[in-house]
C-alpha atoms as a PDB file:
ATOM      1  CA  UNK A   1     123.350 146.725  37.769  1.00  0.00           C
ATOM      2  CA  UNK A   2     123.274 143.886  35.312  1.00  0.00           C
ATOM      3  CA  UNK A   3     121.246 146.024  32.404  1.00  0.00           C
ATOM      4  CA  UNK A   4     123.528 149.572  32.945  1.00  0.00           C
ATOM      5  CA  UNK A   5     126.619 146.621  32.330  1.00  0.00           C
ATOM      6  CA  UNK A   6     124.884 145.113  29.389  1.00  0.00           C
ATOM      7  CA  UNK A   7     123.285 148.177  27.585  1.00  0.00           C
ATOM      8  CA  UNK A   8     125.623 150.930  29.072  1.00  0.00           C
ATOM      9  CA  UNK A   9     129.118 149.174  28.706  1.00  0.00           C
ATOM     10  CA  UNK A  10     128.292 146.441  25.951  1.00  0.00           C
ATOM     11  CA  UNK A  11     129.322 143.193  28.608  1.00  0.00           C
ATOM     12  CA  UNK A  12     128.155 139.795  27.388  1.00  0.00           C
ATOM     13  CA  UNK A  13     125.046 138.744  29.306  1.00  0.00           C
ATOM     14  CA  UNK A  14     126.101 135.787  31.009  1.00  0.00           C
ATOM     15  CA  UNK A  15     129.259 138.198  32.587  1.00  0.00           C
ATOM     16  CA  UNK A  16     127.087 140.964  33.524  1.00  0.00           C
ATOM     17  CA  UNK A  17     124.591 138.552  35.317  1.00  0.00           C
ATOM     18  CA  UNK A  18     127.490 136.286  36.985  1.00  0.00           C
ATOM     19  CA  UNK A  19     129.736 139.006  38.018  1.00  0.00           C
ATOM     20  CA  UNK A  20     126.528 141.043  39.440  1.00  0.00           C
ATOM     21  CA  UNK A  21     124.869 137.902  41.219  1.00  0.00           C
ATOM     22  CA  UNK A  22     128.559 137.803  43.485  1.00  0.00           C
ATOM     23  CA  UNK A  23     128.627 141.476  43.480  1.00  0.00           C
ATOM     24  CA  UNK A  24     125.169 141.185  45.237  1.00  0.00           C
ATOM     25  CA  UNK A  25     126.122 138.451  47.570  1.00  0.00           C
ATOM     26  CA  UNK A  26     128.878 140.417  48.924  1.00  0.00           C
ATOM     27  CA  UNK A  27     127.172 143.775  48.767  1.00  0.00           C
ATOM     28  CA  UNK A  28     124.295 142.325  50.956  1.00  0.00           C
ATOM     29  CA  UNK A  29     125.986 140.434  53.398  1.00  0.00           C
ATOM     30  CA  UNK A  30     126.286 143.135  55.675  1.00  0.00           C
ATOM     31  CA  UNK A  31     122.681 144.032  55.859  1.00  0.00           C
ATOM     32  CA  UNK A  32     122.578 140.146  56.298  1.00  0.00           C
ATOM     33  CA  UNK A  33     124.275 140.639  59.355  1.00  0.00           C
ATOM     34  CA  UNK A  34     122.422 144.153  60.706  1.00  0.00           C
ATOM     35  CA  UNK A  35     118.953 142.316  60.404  1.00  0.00           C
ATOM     36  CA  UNK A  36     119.863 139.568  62.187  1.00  0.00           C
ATOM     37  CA  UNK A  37     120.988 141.277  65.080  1.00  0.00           C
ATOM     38  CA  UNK A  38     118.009 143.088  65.191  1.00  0.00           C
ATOM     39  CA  UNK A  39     116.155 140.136  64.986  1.00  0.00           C
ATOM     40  CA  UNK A  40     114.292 140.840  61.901  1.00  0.00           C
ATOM     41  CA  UNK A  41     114.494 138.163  59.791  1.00  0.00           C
ATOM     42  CA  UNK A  42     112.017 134.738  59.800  1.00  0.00           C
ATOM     43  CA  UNK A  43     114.117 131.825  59.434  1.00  0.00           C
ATOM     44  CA  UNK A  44     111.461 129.620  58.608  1.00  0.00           C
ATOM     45  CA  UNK A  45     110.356 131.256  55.912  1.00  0.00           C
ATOM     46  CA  UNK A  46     114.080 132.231  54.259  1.00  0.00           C
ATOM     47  CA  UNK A  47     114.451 127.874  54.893  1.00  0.00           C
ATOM     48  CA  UNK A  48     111.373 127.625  52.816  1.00  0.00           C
ATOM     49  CA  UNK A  49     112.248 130.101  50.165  1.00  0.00           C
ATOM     50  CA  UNK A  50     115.817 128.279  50.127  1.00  0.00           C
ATOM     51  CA  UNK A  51     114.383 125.126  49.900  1.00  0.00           C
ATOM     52  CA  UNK A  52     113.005 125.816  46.396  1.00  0.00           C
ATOM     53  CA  UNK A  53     115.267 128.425  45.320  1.00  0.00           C
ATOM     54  CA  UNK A  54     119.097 126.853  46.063  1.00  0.00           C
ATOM     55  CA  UNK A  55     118.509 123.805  44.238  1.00  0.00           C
ATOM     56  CA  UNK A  56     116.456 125.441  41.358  1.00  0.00           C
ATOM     57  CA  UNK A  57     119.618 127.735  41.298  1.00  0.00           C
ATOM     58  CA  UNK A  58     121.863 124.708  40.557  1.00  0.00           C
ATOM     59  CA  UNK A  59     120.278 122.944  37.818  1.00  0.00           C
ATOM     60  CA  UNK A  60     120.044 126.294  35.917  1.00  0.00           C
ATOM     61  CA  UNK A  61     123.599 126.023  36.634  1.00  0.00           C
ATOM     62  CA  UNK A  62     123.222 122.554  35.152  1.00  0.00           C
ATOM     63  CA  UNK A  63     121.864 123.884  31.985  1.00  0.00           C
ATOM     64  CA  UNK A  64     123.725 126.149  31.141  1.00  0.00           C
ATOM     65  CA  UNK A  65     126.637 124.154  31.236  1.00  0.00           C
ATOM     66  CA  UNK A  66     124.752 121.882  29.355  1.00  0.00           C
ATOM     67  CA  UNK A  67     123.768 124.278  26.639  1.00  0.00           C
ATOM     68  CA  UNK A  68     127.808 125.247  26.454  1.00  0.00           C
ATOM     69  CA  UNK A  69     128.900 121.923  25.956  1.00  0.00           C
ATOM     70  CA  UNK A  70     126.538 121.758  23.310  1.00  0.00           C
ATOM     71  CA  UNK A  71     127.673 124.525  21.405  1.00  0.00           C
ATOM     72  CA  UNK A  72     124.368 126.586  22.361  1.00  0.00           C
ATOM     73  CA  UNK A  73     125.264 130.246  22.747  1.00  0.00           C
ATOM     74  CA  UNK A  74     122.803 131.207  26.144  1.00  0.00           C
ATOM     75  CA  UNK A  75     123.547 134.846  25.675  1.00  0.00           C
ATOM     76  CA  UNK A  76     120.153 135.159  24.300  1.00  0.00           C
ATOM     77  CA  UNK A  77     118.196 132.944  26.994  1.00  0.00           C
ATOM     78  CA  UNK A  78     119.837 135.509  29.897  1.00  0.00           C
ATOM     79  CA  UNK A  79     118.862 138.083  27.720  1.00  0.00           C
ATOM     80  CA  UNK A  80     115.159 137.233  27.510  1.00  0.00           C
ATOM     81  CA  UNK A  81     115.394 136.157  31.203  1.00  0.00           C
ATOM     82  CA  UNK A  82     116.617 139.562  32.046  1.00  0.00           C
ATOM     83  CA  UNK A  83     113.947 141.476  30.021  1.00  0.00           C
ATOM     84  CA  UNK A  84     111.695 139.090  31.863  1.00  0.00           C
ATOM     85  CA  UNK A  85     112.928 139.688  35.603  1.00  0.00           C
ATOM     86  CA  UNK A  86     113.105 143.693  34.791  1.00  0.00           C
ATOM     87  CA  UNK A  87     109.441 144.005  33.552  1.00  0.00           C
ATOM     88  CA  UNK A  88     108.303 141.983  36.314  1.00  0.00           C
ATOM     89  CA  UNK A  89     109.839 143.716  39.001  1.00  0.00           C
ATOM     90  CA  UNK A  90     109.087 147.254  37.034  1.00  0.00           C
ATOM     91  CA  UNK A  91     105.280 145.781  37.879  1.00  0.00           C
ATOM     92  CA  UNK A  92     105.919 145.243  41.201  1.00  0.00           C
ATOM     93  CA  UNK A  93     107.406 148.734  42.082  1.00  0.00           C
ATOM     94  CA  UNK A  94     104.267 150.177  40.599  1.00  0.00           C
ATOM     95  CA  UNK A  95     101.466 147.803  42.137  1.00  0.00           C
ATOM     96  CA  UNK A  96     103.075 147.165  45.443  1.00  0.00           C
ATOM     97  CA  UNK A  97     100.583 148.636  47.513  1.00  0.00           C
ATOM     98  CA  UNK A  98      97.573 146.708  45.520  1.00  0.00           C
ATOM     99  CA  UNK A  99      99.605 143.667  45.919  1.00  0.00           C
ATOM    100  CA  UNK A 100      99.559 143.679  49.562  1.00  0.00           C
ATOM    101  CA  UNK A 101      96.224 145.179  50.143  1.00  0.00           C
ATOM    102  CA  UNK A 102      94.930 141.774  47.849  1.00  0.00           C
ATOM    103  CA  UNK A 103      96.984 139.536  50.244  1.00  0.00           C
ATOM    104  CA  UNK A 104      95.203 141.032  53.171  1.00  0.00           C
ATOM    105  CA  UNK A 105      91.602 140.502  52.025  1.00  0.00           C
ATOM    106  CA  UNK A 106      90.561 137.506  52.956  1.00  0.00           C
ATOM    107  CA  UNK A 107      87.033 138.118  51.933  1.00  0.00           C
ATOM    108  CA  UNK A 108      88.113 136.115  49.038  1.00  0.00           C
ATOM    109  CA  UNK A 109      88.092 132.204  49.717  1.00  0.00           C
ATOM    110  CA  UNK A 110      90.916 131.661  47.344  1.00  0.00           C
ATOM    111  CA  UNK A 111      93.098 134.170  49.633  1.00  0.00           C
ATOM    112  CA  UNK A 112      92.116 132.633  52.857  1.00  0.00           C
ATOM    113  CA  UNK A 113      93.333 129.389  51.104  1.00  0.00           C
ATOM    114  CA  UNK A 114      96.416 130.509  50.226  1.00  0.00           C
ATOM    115  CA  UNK A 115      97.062 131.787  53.751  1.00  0.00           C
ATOM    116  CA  UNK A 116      95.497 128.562  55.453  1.00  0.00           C
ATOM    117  CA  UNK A 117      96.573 125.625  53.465  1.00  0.00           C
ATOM    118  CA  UNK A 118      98.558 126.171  50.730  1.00  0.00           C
ATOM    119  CA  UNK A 119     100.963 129.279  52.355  1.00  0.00           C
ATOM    120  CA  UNK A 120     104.164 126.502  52.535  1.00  0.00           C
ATOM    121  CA  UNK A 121     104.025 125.035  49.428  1.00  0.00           C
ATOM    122  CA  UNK A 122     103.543 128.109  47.508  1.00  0.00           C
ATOM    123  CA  UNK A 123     106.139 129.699  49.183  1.00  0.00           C
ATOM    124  CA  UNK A 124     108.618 126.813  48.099  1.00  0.00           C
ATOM    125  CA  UNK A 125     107.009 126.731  44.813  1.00  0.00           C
ATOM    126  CA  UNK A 126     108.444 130.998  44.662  1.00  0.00           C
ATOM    127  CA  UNK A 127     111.594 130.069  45.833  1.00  0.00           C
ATOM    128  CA  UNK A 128     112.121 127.878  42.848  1.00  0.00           C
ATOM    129  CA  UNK A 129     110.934 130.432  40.215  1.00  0.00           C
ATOM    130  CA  UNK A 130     113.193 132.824  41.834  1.00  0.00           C
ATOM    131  CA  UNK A 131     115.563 130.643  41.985  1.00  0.00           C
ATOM    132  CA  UNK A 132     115.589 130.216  38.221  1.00  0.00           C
ATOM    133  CA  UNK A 133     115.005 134.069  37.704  1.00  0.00           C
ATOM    134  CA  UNK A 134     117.601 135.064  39.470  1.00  0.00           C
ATOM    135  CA  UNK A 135     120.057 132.715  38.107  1.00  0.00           C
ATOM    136  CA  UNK A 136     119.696 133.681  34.550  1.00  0.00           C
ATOM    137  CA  UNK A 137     119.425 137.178  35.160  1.00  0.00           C
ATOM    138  CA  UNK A 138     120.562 138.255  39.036  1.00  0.00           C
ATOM    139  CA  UNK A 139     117.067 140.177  38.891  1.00  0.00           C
ATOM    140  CA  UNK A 140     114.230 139.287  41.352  1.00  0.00           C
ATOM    141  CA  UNK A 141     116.306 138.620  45.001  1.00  0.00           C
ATOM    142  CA  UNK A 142     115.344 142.150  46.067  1.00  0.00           C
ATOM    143  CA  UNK A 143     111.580 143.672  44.535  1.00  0.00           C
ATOM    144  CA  UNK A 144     110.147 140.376  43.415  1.00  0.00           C
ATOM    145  CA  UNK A 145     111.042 138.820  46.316  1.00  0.00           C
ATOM    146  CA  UNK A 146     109.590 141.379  48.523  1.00  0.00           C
ATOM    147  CA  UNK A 147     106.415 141.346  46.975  1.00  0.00           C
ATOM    148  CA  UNK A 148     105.588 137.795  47.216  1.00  0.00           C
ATOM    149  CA  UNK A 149     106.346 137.737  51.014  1.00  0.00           C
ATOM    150  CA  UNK A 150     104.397 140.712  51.173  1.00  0.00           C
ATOM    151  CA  UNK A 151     101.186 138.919  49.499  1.00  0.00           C
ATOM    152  CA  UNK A 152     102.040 135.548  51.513  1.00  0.00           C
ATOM    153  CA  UNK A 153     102.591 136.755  54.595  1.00  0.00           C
ATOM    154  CA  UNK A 154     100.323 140.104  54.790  1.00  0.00           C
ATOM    155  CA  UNK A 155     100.703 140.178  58.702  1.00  0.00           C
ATOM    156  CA  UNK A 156     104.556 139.903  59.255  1.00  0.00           C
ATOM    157  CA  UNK A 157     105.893 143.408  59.482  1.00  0.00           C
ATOM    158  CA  UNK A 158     107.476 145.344  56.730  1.00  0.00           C
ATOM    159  CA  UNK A 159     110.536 145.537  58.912  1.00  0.00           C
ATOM    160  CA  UNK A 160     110.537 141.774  58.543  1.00  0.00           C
ATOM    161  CA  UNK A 161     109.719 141.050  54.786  1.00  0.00           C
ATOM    162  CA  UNK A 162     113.101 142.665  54.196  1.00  0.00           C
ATOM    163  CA  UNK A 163     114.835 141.424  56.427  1.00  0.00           C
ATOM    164  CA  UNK A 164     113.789 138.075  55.159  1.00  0.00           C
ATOM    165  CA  UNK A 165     114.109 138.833  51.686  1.00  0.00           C
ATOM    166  CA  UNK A 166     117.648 140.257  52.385  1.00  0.00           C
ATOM    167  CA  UNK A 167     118.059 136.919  54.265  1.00  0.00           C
ATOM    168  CA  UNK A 168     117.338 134.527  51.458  1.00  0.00           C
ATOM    169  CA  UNK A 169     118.802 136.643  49.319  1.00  0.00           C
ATOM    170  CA  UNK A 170     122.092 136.357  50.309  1.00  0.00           C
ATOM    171  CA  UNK A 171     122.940 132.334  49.945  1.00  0.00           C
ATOM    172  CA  UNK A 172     121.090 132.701  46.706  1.00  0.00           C
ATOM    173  CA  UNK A 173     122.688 134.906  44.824  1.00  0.00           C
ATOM    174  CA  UNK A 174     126.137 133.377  46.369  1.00  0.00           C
ATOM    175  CA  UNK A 175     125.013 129.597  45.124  1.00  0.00           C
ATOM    176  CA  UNK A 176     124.081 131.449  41.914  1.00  0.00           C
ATOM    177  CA  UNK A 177     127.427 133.290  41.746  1.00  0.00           C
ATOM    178  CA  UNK A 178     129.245 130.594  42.258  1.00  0.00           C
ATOM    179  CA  UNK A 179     127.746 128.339  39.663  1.00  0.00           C
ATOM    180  CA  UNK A 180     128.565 131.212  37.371  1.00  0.00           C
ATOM    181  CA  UNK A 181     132.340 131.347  38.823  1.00  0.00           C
ATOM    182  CA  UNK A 182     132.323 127.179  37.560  1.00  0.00           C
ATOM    183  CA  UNK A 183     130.969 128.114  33.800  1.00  0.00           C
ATOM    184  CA  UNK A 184     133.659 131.230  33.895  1.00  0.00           C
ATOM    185  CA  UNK A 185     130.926 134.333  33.296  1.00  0.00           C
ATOM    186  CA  UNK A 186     132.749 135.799  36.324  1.00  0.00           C
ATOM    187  CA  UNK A 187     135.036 139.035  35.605  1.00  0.00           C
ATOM    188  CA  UNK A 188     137.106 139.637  38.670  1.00  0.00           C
ATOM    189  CA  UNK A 189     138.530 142.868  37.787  1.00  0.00           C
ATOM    190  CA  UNK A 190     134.868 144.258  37.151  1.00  0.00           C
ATOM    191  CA  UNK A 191     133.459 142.622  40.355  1.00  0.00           C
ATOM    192  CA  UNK A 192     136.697 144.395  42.488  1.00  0.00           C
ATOM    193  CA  UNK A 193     136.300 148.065  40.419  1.00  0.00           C
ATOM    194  CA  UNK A 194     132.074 147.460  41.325  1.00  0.00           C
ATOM    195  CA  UNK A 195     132.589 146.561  44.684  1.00  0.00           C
ATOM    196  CA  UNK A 196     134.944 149.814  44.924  1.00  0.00           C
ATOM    197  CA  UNK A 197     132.838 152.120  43.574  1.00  0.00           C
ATOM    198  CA  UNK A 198     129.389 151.121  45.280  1.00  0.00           C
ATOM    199  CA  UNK A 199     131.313 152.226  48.462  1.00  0.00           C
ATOM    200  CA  UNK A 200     131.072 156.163  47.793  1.00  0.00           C
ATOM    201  CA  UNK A 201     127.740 154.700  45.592  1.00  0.00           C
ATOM    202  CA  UNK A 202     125.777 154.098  48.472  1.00  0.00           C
ATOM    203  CA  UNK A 203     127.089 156.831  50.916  1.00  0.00           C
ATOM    204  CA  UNK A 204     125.828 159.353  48.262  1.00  0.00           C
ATOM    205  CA  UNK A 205     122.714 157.009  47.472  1.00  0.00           C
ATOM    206  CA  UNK A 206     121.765 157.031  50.961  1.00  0.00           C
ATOM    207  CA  UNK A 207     121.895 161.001  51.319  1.00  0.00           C
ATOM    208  CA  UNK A 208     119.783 161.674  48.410  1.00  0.00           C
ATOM    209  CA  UNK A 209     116.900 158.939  49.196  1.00  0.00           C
ATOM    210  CA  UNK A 210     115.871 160.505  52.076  1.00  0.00           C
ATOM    211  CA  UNK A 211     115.776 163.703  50.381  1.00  0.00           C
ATOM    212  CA  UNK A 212     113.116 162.315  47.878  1.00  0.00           C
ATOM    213  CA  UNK A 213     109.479 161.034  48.609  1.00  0.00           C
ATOM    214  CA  UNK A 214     108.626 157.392  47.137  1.00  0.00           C
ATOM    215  CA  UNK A 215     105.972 158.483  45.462  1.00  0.00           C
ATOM    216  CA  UNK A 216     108.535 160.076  43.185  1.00  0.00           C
ATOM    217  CA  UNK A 217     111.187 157.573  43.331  1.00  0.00           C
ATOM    218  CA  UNK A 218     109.399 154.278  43.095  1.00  0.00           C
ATOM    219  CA  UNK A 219     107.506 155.207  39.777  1.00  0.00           C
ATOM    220  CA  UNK A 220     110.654 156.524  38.277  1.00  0.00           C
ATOM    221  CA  UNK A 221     112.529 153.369  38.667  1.00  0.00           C
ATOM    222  CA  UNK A 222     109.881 151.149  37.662  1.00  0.00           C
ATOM    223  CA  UNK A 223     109.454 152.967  34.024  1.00  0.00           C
ATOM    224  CA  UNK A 224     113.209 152.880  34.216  1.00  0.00           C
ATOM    225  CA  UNK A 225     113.383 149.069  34.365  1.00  0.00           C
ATOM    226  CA  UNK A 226     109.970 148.716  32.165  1.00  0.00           C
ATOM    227  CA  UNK A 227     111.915 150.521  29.628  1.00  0.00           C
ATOM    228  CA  UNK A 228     115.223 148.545  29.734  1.00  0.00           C
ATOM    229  CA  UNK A 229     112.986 145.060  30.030  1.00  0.00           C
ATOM    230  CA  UNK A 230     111.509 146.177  26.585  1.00  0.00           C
ATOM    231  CA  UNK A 231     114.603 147.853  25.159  1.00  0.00           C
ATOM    232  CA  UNK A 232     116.379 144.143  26.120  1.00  0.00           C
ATOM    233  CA  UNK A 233     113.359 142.433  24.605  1.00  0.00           C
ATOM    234  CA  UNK A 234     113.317 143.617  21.117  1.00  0.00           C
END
């Protein structure tokens, strides 16, 4: 959402990516609620993600307040983030499958590592980089997110690395969105006509997915985004 609002309808960065961050928390918060009931989401590991990712949220909060009272225009940092987050994830959507077949082989004794010893910190340690992602650009809670449980946690089930992701998703983009309310990169009107209009937005979303094999959809959003990251890069 935040690139179509920067590049289709010439929004400032910062209100594009603080008006989308609460349009996300809102948006989500009902899937929030589905997955729990189902009993598809692992707290422990949305606790660990939080753990690194809420307070990373607030001091990018903290600096970009800072860089305002300085005087420092950080239109051009959450553009760069943004170009960042969308080339990343555009990665991600194309290498998914690779990326989780590498977290299952265990062959490899840096893998088995990971998975042994090191599987909490690192997971903390991706909660603050998305954190800090997702803060400057409201990319990253959804795809990237996804595909580090995915190479963390090989063995949970799909089912459950989204409801996870969805899980930790939520409070972070919220925190996020909320930080952005305080430094006033929040535009009501366009978060009320977005929330509107992703009503009849995902009823007609939802229709034509299932019509469409991923093999066809995932590559054609990934060179979407790949060619947005660049377009926002240069």
């Amino acid at each position: 959402m935040t690139p179509i609002l920067v590049l289709g309808f010439g929004i400032m960065p910062a209100i594009a990516v603080g008006t989308d961050l609460l349009y996300a928390a809102v948006t989500k918060s009902g899937g929030l609620f589905v997955h729990n009931k189902k009993g598809t989401i692992e707290w422990r590991i949305v606790g660990l993600l939080s753990l690194g990712s809420i307070p990373a949220a607030l001091m990018a909060v903290v600096m970009l307040k800072h860089l305002e009272n300085s005087g420092i225009d950080y239109n051009n940092l959450i553009t760069t983030a943004l170009s960042i987050a969308l080339i990343l994830t555009s990665i991600v959507l194309l290498f998914k499958e690779q990326l989780h077949r590498l977290g299952e082989n265990e062959r490899f004794d840096a893998i088995r590592a990971l998975h042994s010893q090191l599987q909490t910190p690192i997971t903390i340690l991706a909660g603050i980089v998305l954190g800090i992602l997702v803060t400057l650009s409201s990319v990253g809670a959804g795809a990237l997110g996804a595909a580090i449980l995915f190479f963390l946690y090989p063995r949970l089930p799909s089912i459950k690395i989204v409801g996870t992701d969805l899980a930790h998703a939520v409070p972070l983009t919220a925190v996020a969105g909320l930080g952005h309310l305080q430094l006033g990169t929040i535009d009501m009107s366009m978060l009320l006509s977005l929330l509107i209009g992703s009503l009849p937005g995902i009823y007609l979303g939802s229709h034509i997915a299932i019509r469409l094999p991923e093999k066809i959809i995932r590559p054609a959003l990934a060179s979407m985004l790949l060619l947005i990251g660049v377009r926002l890069a240069i």
